[in-house]
Protein backbone atom coordinates (compact mmCIF):
# COMPACT_ATOMS: atom_id res chain seq x y z
CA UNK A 1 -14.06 -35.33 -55.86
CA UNK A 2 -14.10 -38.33 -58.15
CA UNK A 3 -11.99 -38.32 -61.34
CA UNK A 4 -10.56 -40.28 -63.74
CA UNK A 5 -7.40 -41.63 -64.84
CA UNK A 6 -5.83 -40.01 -67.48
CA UNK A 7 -6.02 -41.65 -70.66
CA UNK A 8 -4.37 -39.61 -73.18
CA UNK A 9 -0.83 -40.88 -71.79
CA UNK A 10 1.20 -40.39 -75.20
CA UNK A 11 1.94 -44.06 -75.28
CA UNK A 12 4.12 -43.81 -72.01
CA UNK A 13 2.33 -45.73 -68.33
CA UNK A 14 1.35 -42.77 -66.01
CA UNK A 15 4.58 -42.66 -63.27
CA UNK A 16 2.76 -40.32 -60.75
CA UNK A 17 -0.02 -37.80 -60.11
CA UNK A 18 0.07 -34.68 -58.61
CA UNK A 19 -2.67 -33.24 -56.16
CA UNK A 20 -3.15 -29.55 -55.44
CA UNK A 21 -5.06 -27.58 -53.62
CA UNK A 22 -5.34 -23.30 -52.66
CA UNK A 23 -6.16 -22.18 -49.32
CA UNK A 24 -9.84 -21.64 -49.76
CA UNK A 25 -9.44 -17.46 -50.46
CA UNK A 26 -8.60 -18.40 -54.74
CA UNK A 27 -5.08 -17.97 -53.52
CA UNK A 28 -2.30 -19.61 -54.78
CA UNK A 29 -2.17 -23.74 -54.95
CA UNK A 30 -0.34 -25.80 -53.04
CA UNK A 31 0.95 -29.53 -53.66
CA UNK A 32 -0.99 -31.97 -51.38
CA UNK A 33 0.72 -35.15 -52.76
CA UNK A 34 3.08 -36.45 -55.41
CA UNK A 35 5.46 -33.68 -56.97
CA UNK A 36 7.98 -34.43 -54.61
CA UNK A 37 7.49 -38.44 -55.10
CA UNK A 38 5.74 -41.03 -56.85
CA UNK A 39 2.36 -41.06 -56.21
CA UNK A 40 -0.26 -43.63 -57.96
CA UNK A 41 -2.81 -44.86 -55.06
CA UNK A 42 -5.75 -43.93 -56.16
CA UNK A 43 -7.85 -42.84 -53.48
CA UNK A 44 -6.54 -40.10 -51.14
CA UNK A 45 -8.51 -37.90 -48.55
CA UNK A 46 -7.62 -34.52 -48.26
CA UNK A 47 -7.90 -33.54 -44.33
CA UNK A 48 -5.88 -30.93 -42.72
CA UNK A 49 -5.98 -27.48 -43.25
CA UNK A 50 -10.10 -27.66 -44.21
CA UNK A 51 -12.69 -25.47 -42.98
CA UNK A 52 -16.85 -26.56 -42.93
CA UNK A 53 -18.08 -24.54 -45.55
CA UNK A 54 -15.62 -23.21 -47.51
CA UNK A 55 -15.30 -23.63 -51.27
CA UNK A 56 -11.33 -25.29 -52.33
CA UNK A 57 -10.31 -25.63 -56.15
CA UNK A 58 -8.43 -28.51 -56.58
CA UNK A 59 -6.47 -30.02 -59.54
CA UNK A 60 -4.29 -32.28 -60.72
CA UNK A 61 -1.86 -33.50 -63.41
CA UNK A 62 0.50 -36.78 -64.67
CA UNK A 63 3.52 -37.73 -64.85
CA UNK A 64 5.16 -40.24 -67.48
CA UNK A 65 8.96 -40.48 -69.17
CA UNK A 66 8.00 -37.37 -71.50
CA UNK A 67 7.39 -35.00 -68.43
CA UNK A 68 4.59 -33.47 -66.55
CA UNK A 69 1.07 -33.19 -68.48
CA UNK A 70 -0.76 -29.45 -68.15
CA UNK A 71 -3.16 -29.07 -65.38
CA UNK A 72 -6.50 -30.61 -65.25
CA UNK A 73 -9.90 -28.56 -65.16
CA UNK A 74 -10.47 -26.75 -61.88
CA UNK A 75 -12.50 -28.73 -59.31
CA UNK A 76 -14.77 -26.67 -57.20
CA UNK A 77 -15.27 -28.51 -53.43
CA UNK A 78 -16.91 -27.10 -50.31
CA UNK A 79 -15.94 -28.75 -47.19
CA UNK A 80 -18.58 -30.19 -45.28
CA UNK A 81 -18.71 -32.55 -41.98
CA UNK A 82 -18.75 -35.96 -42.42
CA UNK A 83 -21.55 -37.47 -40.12
């Protein structure tokens, strides 16, 4: 999945990003990276808990000094092997 950065930052510099992703059923989502800390790299590959061929929503959402930001759009990824 290839997104990008938030623009719309309300005049505040983006202080982290949060990753999450469900469990592959449209079950609850789960934080992969960043709500706990500061997260800004901006490439990160999501690799445990994946099964070939199963379709994972993913989304995200920003942090600056005002708070949070709402949740992105829903991503829609099916795992696949990487030759």
């Amino acid at each position: 999945m290839v997104w990008d950065a938030v623009t719309d930052d309300g005049s505040s510099e983006i202080l982290s990003y949060s990753l999450e992703v469900d469990d592959g059923t449209g079950g609850d989502f789960t934080s992969v990276i960043g709500e706990q800390s500061t997260y800004l790299l901006q490439e990160y590959t999501v690799t445990s808990n994946i099964s070939k061929g199963v379709l994972y929503r993913f989304r995200y959402k920003a942090l600056n000094v005002i708070g949070w930001s709402a949740y992105s759009p829903i991503a829609y990824i099916r795992a696949a092997t990487i030759p």
